[in-house]
Protein backbone atom coordinates (compact mmCIF):
# COMPACT_ATOMS: atom_id res chain seq x y z
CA UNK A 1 -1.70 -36.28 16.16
CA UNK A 2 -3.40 -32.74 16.50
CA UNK A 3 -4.61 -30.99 13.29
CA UNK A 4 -2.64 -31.19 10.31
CA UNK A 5 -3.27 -28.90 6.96
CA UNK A 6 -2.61 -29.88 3.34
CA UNK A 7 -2.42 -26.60 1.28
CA UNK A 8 -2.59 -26.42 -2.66
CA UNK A 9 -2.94 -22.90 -5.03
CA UNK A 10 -3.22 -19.53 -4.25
CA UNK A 11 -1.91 -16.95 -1.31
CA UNK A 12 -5.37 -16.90 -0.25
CA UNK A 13 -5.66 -20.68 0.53
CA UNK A 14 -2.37 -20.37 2.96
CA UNK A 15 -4.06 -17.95 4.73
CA UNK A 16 -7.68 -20.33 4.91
CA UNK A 17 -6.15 -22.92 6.17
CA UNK A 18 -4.37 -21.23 9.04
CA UNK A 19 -8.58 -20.43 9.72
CA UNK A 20 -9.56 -24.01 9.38
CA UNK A 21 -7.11 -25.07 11.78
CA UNK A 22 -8.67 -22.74 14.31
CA UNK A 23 -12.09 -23.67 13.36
CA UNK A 24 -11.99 -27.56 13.62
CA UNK A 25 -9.88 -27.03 16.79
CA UNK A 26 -12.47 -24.60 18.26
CA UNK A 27 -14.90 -27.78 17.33
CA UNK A 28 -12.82 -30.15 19.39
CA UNK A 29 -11.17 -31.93 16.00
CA UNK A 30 -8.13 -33.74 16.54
CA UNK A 31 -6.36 -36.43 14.79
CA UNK A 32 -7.26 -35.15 11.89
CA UNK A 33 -5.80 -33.74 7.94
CA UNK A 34 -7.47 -31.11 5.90
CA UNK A 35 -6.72 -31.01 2.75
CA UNK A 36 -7.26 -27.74 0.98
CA UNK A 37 -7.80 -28.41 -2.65
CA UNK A 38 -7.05 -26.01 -5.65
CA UNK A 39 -9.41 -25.95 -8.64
CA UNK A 40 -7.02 -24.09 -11.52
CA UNK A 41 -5.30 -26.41 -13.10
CA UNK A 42 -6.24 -29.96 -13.71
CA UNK A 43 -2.24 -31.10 -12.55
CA UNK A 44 -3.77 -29.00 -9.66
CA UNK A 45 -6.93 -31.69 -8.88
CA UNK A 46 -4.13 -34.38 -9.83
CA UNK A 47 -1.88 -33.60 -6.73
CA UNK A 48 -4.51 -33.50 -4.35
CA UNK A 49 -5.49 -36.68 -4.94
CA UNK A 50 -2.10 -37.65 -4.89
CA UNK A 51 -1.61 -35.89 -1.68
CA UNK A 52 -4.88 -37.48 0.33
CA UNK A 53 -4.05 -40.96 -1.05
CA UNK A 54 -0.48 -40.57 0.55
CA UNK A 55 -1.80 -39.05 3.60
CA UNK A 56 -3.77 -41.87 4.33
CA UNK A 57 -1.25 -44.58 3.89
CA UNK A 58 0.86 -42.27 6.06
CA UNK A 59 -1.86 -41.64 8.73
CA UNK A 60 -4.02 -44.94 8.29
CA UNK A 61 -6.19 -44.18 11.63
CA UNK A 62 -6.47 -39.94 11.24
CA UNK A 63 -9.67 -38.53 9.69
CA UNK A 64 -9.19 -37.17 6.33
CA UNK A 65 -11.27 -33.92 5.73
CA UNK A 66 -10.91 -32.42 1.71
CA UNK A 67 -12.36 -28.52 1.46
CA UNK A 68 -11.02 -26.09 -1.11
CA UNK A 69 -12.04 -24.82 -4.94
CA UNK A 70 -11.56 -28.63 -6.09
CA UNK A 71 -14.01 -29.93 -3.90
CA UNK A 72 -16.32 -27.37 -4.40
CA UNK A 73 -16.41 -27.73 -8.11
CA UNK A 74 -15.77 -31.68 -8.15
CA UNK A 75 -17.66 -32.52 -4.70
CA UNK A 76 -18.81 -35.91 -5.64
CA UNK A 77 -15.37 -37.51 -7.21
CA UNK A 78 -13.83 -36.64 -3.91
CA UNK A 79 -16.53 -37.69 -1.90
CA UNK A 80 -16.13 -40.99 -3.73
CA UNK A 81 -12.42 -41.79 -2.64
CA UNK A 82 -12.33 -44.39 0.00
CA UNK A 83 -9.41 -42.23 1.49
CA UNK A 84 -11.66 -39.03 2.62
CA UNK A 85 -14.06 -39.12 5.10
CA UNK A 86 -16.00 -35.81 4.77
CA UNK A 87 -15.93 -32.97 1.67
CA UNK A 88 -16.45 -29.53 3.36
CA UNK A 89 -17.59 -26.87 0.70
CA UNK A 90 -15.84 -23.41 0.27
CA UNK A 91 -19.24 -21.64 1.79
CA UNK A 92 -18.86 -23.40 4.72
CA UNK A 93 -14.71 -24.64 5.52
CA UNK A 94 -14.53 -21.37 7.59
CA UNK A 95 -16.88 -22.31 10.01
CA UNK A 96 -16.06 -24.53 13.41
CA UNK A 97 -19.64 -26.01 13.12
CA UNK A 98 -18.83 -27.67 10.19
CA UNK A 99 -16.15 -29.90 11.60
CA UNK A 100 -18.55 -30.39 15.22
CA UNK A 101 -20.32 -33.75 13.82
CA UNK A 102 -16.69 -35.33 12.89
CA UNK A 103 -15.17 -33.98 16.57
CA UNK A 104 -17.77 -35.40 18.24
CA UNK A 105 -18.52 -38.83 15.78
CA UNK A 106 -22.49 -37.88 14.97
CA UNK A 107 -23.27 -39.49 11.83
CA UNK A 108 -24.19 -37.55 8.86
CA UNK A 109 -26.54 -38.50 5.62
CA UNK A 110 -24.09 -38.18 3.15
CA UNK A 111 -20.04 -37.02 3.89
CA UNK A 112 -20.00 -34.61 0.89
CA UNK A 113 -21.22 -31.46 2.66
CA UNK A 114 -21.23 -28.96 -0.17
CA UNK A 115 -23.87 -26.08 -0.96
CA UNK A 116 -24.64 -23.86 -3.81
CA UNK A 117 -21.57 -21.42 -3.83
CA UNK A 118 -23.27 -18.58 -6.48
CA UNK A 119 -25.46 -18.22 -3.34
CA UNK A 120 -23.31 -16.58 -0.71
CA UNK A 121 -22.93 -12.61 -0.23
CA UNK A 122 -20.74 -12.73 2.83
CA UNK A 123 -17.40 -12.87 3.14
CA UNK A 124 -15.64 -14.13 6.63
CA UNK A 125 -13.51 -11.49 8.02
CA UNK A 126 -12.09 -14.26 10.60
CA UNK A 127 -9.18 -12.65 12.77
CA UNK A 128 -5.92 -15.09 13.17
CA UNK A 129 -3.54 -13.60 15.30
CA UNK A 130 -0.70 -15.33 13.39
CA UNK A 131 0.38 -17.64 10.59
CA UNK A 132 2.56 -21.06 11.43
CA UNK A 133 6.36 -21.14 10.61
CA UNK A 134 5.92 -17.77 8.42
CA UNK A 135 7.35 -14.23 8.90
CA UNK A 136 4.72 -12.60 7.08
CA UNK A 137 0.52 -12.89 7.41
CA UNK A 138 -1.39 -12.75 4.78
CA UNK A 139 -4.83 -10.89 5.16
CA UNK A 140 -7.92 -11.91 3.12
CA UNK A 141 -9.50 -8.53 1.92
CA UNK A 142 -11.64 -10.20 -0.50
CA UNK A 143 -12.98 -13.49 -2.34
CA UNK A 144 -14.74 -14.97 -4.90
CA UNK A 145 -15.05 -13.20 -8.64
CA UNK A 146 -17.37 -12.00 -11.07
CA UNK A 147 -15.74 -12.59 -14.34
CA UNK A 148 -16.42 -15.26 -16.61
CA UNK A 149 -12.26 -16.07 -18.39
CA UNK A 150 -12.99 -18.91 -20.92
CA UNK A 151 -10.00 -21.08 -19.45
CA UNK A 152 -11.25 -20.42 -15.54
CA UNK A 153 -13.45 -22.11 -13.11
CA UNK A 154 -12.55 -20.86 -10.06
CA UNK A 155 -15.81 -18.34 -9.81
CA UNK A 156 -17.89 -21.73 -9.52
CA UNK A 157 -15.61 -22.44 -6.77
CA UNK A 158 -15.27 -19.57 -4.88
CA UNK A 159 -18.61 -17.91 -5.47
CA UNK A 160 -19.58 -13.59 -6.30
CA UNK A 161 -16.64 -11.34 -5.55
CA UNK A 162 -17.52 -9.52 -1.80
CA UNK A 163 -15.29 -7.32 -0.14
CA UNK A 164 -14.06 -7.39 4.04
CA UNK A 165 -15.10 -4.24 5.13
CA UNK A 166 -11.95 -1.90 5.29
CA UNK A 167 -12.25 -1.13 9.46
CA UNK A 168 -12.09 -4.83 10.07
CA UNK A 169 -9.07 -5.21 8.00
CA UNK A 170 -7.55 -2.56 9.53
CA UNK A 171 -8.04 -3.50 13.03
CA UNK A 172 -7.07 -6.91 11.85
CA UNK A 173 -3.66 -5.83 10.62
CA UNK A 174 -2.86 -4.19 13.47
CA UNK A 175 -3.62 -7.26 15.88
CA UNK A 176 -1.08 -8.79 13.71
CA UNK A 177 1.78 -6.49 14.27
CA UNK A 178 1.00 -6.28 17.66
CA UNK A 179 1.88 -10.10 17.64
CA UNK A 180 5.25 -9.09 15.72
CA UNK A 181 4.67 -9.46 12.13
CA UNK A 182 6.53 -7.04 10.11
CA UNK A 183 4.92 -7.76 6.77
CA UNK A 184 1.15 -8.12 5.72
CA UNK A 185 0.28 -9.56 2.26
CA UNK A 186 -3.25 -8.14 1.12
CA UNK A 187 -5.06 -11.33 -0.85
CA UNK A 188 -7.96 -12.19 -2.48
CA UNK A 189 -9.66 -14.33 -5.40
CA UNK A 190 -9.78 -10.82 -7.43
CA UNK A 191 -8.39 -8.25 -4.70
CA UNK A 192 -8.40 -4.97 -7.69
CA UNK A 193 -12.28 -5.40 -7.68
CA UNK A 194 -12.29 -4.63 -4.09
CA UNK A 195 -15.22 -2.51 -2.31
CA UNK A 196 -18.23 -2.31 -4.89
CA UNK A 197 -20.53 -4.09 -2.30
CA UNK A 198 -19.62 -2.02 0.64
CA UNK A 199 -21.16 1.00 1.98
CA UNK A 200 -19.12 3.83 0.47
CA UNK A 201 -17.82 1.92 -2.56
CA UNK A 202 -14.10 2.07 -1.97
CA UNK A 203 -11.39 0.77 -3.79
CA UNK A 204 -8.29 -1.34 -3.26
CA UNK A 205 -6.41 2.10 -3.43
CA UNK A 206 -8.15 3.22 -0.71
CA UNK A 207 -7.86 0.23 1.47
CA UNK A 208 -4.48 0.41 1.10
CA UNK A 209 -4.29 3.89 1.87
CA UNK A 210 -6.71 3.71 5.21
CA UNK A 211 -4.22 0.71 6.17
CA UNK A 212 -0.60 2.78 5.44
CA UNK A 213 -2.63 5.43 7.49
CA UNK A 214 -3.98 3.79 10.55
CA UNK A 215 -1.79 1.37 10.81
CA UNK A 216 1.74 3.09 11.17
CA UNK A 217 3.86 0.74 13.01
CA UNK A 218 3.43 -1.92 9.68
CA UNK A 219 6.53 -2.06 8.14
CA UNK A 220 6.00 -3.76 5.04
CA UNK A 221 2.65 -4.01 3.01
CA UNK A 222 2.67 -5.97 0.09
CA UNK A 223 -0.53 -6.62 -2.47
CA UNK A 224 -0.53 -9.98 -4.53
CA UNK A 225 -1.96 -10.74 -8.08
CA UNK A 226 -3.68 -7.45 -9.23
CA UNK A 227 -6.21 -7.15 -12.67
CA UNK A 228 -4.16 -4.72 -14.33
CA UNK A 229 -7.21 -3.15 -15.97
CA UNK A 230 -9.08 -2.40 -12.58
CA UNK A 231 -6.16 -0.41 -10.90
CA UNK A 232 -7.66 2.53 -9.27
CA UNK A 233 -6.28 6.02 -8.94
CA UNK A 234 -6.07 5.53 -5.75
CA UNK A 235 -3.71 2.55 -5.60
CA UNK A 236 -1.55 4.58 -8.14
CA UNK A 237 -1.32 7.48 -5.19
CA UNK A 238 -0.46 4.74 -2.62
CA UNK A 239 1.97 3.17 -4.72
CA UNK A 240 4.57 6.11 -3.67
CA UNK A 241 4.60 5.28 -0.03
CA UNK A 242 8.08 3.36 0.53
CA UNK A 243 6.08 1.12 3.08
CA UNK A 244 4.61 -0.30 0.35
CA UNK A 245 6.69 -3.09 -1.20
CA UNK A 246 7.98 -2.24 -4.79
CA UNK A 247 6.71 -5.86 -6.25
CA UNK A 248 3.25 -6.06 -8.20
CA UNK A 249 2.04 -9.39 -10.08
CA UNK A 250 -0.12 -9.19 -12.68
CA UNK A 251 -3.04 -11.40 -13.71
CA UNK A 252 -1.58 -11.22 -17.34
CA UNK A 253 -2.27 -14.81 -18.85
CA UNK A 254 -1.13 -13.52 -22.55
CA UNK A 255 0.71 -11.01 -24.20
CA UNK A 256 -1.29 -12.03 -28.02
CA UNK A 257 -4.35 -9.52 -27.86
CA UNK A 258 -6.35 -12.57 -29.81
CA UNK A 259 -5.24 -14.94 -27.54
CA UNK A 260 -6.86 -12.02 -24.47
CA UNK A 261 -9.90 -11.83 -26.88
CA UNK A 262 -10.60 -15.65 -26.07
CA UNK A 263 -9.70 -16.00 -22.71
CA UNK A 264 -12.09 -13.38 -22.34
CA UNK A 265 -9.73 -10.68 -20.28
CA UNK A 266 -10.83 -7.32 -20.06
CA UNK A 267 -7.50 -5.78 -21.25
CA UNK A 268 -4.96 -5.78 -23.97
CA UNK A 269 -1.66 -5.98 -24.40
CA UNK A 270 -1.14 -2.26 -25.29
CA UNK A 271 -3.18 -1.47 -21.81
CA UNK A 272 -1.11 -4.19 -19.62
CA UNK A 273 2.18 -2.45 -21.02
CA UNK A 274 0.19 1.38 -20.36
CA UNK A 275 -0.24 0.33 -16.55
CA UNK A 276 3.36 -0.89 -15.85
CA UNK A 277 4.91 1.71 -17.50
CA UNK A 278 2.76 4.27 -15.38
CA UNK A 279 3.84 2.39 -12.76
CA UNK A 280 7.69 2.23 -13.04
CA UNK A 281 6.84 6.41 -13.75
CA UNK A 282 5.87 6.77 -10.13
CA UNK A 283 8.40 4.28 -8.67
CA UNK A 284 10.89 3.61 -10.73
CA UNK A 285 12.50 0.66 -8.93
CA UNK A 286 8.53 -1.55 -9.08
CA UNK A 287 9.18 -4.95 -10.26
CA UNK A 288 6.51 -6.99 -11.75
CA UNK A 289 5.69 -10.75 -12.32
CA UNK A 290 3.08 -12.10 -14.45
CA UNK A 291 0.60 -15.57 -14.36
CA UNK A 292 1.27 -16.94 -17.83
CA UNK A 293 -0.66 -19.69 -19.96
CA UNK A 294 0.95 -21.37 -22.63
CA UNK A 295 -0.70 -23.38 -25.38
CA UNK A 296 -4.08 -21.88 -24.72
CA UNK A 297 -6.54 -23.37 -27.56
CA UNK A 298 -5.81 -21.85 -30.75
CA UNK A 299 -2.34 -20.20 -30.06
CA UNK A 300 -0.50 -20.41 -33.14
CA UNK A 301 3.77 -20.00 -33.01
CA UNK A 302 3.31 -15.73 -33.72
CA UNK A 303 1.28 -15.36 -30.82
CA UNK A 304 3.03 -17.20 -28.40
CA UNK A 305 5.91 -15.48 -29.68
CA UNK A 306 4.28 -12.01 -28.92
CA UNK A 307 3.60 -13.65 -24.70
CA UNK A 308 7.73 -14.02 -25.11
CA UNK A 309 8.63 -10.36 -26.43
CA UNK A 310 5.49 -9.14 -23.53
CA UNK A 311 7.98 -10.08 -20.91
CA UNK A 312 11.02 -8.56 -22.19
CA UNK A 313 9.14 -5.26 -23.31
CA UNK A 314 7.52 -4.88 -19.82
CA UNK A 315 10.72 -6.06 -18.43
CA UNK A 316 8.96 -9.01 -15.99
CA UNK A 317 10.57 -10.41 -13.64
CA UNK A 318 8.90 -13.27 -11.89
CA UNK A 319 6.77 -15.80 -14.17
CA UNK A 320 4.25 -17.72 -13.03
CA UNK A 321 3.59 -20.11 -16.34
CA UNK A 322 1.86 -23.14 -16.55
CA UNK A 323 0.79 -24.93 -19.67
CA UNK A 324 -2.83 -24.86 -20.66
CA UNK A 325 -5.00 -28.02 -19.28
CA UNK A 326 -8.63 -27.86 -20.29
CA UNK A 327 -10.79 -27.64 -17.28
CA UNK A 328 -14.29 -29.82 -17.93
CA UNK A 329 -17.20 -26.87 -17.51
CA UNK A 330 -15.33 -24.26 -19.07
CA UNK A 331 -15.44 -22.83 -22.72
CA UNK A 332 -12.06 -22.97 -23.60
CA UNK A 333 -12.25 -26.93 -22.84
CA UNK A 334 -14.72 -26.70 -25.76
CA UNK A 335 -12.15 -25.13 -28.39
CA UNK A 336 -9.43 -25.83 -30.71
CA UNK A 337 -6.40 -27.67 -28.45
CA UNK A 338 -2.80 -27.09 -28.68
CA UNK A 339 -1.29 -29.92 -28.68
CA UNK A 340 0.00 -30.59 -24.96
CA UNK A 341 3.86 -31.23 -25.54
CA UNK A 342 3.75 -28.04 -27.71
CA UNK A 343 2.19 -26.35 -24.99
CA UNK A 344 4.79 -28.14 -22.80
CA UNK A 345 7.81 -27.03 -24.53
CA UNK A 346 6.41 -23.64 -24.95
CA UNK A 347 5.73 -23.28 -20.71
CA UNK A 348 10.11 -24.64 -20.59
CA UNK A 349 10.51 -21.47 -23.15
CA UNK A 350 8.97 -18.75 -20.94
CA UNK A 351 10.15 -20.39 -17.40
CA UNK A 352 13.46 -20.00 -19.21
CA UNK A 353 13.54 -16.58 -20.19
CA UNK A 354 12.09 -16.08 -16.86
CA UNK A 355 14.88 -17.40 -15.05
CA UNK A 356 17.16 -14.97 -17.24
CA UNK A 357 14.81 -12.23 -15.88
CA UNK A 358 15.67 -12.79 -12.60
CA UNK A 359 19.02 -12.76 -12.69
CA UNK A 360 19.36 -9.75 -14.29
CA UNK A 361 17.24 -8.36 -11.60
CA UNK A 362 19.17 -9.91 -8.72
CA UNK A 363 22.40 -9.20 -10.63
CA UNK A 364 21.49 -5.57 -10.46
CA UNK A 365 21.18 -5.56 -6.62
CA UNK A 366 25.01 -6.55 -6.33
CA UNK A 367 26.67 -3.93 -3.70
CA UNK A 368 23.36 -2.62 -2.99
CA UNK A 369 22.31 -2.83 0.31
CA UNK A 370 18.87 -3.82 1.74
CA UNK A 371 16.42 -4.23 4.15
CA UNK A 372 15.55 -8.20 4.14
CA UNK A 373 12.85 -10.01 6.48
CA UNK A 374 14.01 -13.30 7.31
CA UNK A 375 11.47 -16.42 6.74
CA UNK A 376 13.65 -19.11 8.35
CA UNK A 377 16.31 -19.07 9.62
CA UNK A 378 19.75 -17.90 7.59
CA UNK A 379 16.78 -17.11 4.55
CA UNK A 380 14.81 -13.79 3.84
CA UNK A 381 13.57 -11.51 1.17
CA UNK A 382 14.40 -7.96 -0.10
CA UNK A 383 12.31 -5.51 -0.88
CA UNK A 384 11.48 -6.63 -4.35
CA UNK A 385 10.76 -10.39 -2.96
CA UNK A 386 14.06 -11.35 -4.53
CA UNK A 387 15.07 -14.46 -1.63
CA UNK A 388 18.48 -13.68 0.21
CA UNK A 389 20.71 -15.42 1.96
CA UNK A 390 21.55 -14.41 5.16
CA UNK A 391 23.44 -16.57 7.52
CA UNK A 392 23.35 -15.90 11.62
CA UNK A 393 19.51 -14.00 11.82
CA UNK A 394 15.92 -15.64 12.39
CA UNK A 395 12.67 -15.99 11.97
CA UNK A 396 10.74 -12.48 12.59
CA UNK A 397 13.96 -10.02 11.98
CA UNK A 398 14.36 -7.21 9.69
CA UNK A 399 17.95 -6.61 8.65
CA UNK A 400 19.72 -4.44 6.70
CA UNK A 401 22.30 -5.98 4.35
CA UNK A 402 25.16 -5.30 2.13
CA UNK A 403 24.43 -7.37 -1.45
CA UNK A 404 28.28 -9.14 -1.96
CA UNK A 405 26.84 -12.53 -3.81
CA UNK A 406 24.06 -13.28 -6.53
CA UNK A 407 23.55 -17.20 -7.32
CA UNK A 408 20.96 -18.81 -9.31
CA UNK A 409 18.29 -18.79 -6.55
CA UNK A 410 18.71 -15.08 -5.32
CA UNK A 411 21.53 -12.91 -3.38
CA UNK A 412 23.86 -13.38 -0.30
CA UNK A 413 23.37 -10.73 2.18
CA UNK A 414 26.21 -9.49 4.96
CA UNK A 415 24.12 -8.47 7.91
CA UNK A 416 25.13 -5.01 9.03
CA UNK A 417 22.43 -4.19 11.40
CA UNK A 418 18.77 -4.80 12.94
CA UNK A 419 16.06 -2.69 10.74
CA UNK A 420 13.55 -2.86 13.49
């Protein structure tokens, strides 16, 4: 077998491990799986475990190589399965001399290989010139994060937030539609605190801008999670340009102020509602999603309620909820729990109403017609990610399409021409 990736969590991990594949290959790995671990959730550590147990009772002779958030932050338990053969930390997963003693069977001293994250000021700016079996690319602009959210350990696993200076992305993005990608997705740990550590201080608004300038033959730019509370007026400019995809998710996590107070956010819920309403001023067809926690420590019935009311008062679309599980390290671990089937049930309540969201969003799009990039083939997604069926076109294509069908998992599209 050649190189085979394992990917848990965020956007920004899909596009990693397309540049750990490169890496180890460039180190003359083979026959080998790399599991890139996510460090959010505890159900998150869970599944990789899962996953690398699996992978080697599937692949009994391959080498088993675990890198990611979780095995920065939990180095030793991984390096203590039988299963794994070497723990690669987030400072160094990036880099093809990590994998050279594995490729080429030099012994080391000890197989966790994992440094002091807080330490690193550099951010890898690695070009790929394409992403496996996907019609868009995501772009790493940034990583790691400065903020200290009761209920998060993912700064301990990713390190300081540092920026990829805004020419490299740039010439980066264009490499990419060069290759035929008609869609770029900007990511990062914290992408909104963009640019403080470059020369020039700039801004995620004005990254965006310098790329919708100097990068004209870029269809579709999208931006993932975004702080609310750090949007620049810049990005509020750039959110006019119809290049830029009408679909923002928010890094909301509750819509109780007390519950924000805790979790330590830096806004509130009158602010989150001020910034999508500003928004939806400026383009009034934006659609927003929202990352969700339910049963965080101390949330009583009244202020989960008010998380509920949030999304139909900002009028959310796409929920990303998860009940609350106590991460070891972090202070909310320390505080009152919620009881975890309460938090449970509550996480079925707001997937729920978030499924009713949707459909009145896609149910709005009937006879509408749009411009959908197809992911696989016969599948795609409008403008406001909503997924589309659309039999007879492939991989790579933009088409425009006539709305005639909505089901519970999106809309049915009849082709009526290329886009591009």
């Amino acid at each position: 077998m050649a190189i085979e990736t394992l990917t848990f969590g965020c956007r920004l991990n899909a596009y990693e491990s397309e540049v750990m594949k490169t890496e180890a290959e460039k180190a003359g790995l083979d026959d080998a799986i790399i599991v890139n671990t996510c460090a959010v959730t505890s159900e998150a550590v869970r599944q990789a475990r899962q996953a690398i147990r699996k992978a080697r009772r599937d692949n009994p002779k391959a080498r088993i190589v675990v890198t990611g958030c979780a095995a920065q932050t939990e180095a030793r338990s991984f390096g203590d399965m039988a299963e794994v053969d070497l723990v690669i930390g987030n400072a160094d997963k990036l880099k093809a001399d990590s994998y050279a003693p594995m490729a080429f069977g030099v012994p080391l001293n000890d197989k966790v290989q994992v440094n002091d994250i807080m330490s690193v000021t550099e951010t890898a700016g690695h070009l790929i010139e394409g992403m496996d079996g996907r019609a868009r690319a995501f772009v790493q602009v940034q990583n790691g994060c400065d903020h200290r959210c009761t209920f998060c350990i993912i700064p301990f696993g990713r390190g300081p937030s540092r920026s990829v200076p805004m020419g490299q992305i740039v010439d980066q993005i264009n490499k990419l539609v060069a290759n035929g990608y008609r869609e770029v997705v900007l990511t990062g740990v914290d992408i909104t605190s963009y640019g403080p550590d470059l020369p020039g201080t700039p801004t995620l608004g004005k990254l965006v801008q310098q790329i919708l300038r100097h990068v004209p033959d870029l269809p579709r730019l999208r931006i993932s999670s975004i702080d609310s509370i750090e949007a620049d007026p810049a990005l509020y400019e750039a959110i006019t340009d119809p290049r830029l995809m009408p679909h923002l998710h928010l890094s909301l996590q509750s819509g109780d102020d007390m519950i924000l107070k805790r979790m330590k956010r830096r806004h509130s819920r009158a602010e989150a509602l001020e910034v999508v309403g500003k928004l939806r001023a400026l383009r009034p067809d934006m659609v927003f999603g929202a990352d969700i926690i339910a049963g965080f420590p101390t949330e009583t019935d009244a202020m989960f309620e008010n998380s509920l009311s949030f999304v139909t008062e900002a009028d959310l679309t796409y929920l990303h909820v998860f009940p609350y599980s106590p991460r070891p390290g972090t202070p909310a671990a320390r505080m009152p729990q919620v009881d975890r089937s309460l938090a449970k049930r509550r996480a079925a309540r707001l997937r729920a109403l978030g499924d009713v969201q949707f459909q009145k969003l896609a149910t709005t799009r009937l006879g509408a017609v749009e411009t959908v990039l197809v992911e696989t083939d016969g599948l795609g997604r409008q403008e406001h990610f909503i997924p589309v069926s659309i039999p007879g076109h492939h991989q790579g294509e933009l088409v425009s399409a006539r709305i005639v069908g909505v089901t519970p998992d999106g809309l049915i599209g009849e082709a009526l021409r290329s886009a591009a």
